[in-house]
Protein backbone atom coordinates (compact mmCIF):
# COMPACT_ATOMS: atom_id res chain seq x y z
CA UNK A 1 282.15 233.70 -72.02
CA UNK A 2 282.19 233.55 -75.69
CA UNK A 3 284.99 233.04 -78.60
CA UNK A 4 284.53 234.04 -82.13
CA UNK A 5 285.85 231.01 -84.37
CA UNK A 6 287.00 231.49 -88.12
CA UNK A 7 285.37 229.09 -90.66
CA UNK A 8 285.75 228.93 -94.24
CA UNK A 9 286.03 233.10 -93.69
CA UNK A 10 282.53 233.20 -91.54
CA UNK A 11 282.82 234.48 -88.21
CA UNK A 12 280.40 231.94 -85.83
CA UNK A 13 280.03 232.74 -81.91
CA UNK A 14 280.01 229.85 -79.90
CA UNK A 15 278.87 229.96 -75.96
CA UNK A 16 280.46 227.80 -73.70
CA UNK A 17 276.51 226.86 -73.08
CA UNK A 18 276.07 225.84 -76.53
CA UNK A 19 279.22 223.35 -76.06
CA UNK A 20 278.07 221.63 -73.08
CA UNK A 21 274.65 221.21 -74.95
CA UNK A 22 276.73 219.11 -77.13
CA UNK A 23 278.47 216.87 -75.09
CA UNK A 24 276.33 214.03 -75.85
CA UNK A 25 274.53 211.32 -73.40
CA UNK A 26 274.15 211.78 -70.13
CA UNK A 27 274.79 208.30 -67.51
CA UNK A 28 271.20 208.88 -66.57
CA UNK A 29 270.42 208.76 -70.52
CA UNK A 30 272.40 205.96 -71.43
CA UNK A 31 271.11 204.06 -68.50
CA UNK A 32 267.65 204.93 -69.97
CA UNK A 33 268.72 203.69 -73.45
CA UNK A 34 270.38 200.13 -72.39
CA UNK A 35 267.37 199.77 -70.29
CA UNK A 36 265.21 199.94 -73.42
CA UNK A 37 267.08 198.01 -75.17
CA UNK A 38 267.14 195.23 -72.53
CA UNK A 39 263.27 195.61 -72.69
CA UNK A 40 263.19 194.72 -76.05
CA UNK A 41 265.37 191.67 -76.58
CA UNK A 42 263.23 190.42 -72.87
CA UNK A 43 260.17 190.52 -75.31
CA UNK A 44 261.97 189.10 -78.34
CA UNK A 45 263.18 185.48 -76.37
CA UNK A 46 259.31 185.78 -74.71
CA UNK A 47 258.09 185.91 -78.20
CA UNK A 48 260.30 183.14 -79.26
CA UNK A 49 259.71 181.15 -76.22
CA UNK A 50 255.85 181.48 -76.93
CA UNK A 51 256.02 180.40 -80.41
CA UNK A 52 258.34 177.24 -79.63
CA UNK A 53 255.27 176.75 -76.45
CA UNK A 54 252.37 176.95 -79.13
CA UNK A 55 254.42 174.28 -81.40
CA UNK A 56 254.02 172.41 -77.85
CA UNK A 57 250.32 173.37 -77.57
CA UNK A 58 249.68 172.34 -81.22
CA UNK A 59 251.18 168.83 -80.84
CA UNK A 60 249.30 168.08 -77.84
CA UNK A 61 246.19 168.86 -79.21
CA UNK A 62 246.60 166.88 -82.44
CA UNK A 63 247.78 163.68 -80.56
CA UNK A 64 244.74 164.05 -78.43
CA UNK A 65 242.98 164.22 -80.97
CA UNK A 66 243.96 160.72 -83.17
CA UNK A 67 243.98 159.05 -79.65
CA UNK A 68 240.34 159.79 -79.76
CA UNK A 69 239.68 158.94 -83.75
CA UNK A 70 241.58 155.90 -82.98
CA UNK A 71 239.20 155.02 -79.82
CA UNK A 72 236.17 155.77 -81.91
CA UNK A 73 237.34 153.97 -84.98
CA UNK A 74 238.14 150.19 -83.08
CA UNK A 75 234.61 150.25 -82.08
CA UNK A 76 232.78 151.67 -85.23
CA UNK A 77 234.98 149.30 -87.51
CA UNK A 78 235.46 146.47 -85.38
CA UNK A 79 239.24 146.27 -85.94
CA UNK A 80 242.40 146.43 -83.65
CA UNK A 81 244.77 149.60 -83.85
CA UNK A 82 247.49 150.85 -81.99
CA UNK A 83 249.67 154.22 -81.88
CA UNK A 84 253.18 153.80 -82.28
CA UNK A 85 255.27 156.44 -80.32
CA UNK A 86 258.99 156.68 -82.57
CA UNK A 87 260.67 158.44 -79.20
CA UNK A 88 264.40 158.44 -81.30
CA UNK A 89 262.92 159.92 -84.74
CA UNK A 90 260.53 161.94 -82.88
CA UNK A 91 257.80 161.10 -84.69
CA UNK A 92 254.38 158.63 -84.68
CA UNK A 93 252.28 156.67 -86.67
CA UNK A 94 248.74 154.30 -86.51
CA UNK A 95 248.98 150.92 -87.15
CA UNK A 96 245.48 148.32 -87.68
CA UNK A 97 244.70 144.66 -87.40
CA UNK A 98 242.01 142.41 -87.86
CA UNK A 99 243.35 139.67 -86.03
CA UNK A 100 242.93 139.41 -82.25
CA UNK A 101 246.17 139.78 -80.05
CA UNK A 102 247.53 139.84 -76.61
CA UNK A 103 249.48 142.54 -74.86
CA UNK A 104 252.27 141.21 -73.00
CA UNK A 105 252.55 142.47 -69.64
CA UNK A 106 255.56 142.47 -67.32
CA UNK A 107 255.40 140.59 -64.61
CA UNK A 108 255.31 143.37 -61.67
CA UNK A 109 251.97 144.70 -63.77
CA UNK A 110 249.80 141.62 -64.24
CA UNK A 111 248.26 141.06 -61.03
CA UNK A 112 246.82 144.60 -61.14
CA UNK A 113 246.01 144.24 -65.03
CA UNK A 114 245.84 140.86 -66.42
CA UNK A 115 242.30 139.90 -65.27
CA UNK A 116 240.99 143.19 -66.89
CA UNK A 117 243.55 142.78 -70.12
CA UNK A 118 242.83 139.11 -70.59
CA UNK A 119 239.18 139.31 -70.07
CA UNK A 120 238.82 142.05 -72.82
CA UNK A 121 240.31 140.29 -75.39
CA UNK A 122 238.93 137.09 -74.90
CA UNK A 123 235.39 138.18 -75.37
CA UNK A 124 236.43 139.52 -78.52
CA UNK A 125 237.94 136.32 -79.74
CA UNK A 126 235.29 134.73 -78.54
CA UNK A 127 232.80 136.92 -80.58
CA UNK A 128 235.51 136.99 -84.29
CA UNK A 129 236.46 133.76 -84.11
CA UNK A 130 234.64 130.50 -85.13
CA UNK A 131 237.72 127.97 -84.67
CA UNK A 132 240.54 128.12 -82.25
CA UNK A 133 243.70 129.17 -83.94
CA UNK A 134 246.38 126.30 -85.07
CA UNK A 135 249.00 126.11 -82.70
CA UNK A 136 252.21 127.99 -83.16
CA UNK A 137 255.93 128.12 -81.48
CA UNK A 138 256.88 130.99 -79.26
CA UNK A 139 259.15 132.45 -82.67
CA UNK A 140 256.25 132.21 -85.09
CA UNK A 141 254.08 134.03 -82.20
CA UNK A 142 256.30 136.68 -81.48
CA UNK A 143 257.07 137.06 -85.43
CA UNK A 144 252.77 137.47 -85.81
CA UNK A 145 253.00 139.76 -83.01
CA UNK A 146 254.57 142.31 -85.90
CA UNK A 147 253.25 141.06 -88.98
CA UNK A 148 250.13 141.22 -88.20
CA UNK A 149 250.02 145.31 -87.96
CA UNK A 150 250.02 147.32 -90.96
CA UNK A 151 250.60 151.01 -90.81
CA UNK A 152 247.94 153.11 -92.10
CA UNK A 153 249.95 155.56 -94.73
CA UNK A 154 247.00 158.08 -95.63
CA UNK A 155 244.78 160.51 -94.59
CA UNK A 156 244.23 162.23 -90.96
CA UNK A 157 246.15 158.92 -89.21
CA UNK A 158 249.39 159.12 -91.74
CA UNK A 159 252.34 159.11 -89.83
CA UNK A 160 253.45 162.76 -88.35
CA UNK A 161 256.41 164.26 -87.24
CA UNK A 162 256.20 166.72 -83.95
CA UNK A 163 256.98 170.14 -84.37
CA UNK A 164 260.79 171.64 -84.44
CA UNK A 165 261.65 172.21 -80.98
CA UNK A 166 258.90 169.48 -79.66
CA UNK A 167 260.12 166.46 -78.39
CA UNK A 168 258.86 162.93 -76.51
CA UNK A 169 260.33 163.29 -72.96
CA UNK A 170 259.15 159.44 -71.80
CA UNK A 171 255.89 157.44 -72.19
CA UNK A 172 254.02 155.98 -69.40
CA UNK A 173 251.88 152.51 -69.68
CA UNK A 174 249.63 150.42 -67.92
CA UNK A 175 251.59 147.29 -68.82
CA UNK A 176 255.29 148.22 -68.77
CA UNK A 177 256.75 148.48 -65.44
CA UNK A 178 259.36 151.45 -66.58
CA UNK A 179 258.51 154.29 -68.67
CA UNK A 180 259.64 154.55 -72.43
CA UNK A 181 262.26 157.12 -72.81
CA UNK A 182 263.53 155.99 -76.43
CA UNK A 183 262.95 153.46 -78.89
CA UNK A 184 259.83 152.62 -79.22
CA UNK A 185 256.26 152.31 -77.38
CA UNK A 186 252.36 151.99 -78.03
CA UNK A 187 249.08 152.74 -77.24
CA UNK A 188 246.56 149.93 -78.21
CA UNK A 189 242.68 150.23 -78.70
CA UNK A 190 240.66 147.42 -78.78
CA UNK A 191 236.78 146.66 -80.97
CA UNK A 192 235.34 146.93 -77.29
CA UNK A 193 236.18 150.21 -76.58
CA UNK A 194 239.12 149.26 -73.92
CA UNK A 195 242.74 150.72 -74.03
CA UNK A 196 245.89 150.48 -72.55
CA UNK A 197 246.27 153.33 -70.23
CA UNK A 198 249.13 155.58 -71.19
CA UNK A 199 250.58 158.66 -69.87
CA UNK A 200 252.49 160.88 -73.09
CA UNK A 201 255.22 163.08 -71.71
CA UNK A 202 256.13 165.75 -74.50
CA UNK A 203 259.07 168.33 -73.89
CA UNK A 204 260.74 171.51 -75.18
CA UNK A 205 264.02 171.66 -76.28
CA UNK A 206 265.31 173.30 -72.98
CA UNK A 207 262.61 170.67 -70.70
CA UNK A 208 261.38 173.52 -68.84
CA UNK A 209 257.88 173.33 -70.29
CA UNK A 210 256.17 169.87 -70.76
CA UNK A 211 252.18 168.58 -71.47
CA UNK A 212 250.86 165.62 -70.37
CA UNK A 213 248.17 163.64 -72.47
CA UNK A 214 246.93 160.64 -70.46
CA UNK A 215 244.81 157.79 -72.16
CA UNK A 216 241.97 156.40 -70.38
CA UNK A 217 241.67 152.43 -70.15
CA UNK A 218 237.85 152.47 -70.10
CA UNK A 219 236.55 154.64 -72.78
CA UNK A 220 239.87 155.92 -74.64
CA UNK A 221 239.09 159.32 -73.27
CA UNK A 222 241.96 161.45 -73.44
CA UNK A 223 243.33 164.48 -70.66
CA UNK A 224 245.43 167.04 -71.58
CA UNK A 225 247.56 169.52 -69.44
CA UNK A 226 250.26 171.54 -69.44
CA UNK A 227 252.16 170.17 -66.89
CA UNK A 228 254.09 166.80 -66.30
CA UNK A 229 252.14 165.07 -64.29
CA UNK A 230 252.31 161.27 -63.15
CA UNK A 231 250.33 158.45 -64.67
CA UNK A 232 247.46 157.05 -61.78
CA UNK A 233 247.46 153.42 -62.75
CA UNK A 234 243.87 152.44 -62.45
């Protein structure tokens, strides 16, 4: 069946199989179409999920790495040093001394680690120090404590912020009995090559992914994974 259509004074034929040519999309075709298009936002959030991941990655990496400058450098310059861990700005930062100092350990911790602690830092007094130290209160101690750290502001230990989208989820250490899940917490490292263990949790935005960079109390060693994955106290 054909009809013969006026336009503009042409005469055109058109079929009735011409017209249903013309219909437009099929269901099968538009199924086909939002199916692609599904496909392709999938692999958008996958590739926006791996970039927040390798911000993740990144971080881990670098504070591995000034845990283990910062191991190194207490031997090699015979100083005291810590890494401060800003949880609430998201953000940390070295700090150095020269003067010998105690960790203070809660009580459930010190049967497992004051001998160990203790015996550490004594035979480094014992080796920097001529003269015992004049006596002090418990304020003037505890103001020391914080005086006596200065924060190194240059170079590869200048304080950094993590990457958008990373974030401290808690830190772990050898001589708190809770884990640190704001304010603020540290990692020390002492001339003779001992350190407080530590467990570092970081996070994602949405805490589905997480790495785990644990401090060794021996040799400073550090151990990264991409997990979250319990501190062993040794």
């Amino acid at each position: 069946m054909s009809m013969r259509i006026s336009i503009l004074g042409k005469l055109e034929t058109i079929n009735e199989s011409s017209l249903k040519n013309n219909r437009g999309l099929t269901l099968i075709e538009l199924m086909v179409a939002m199916a692609i298009v599904g496909l392709i936002f999938a692999a958008a959030a996958s590739g926006l999920r791996s970039v927040f991941n390798m911000g993740l990655k990144s971080d881990a990496g670098h504070l591995g790495a000034v845990i283990r400058t910062l191991s190194n450098k207490a031997i090699t310059e015979h100083i005291y040093l810590r890494l401060v861990y800003d949880i609430d700005h998201q953000k940390y930062s070295v700090e150095q001394s020269d003067e010998p100092f105690l960790v203070t350990i809660e009580e459930d911790k010190k049967e497992n680690l004051s001998d160990k602690l203790i015996k550490s830092q004594n035979k480094q007094k014992n080796e920097d120090e001529e003269s015992p130290p004049p006596e002090e209160t418990s304020d003037s101690k505890a103001e020391k404590k914080s005086e006596e750290f200065s924060t190194i502001e240059e170079g590869a230990l200048k304080p950094a912020n993590l990457s958008s989208g990373v974030f401290f989820k808690d830190i772990d250490t050898s001589y708190a009995s809770t884990k640190v899940t704001d304010g603020l917490a540290y990692t020390y490292f002492f001339p003779d090559g001992f350190a407080t263990q530590t467990m570092v949790h970081l996070r994602n935005e949405d805490d589905d992914d997480h790495y785990s960079i644990e401090v060794s109390p021996v040799s400073g060693k550090v151990k990264i994974e991409s997990e979250y994955r319990e501190m062993e106290k040794e």
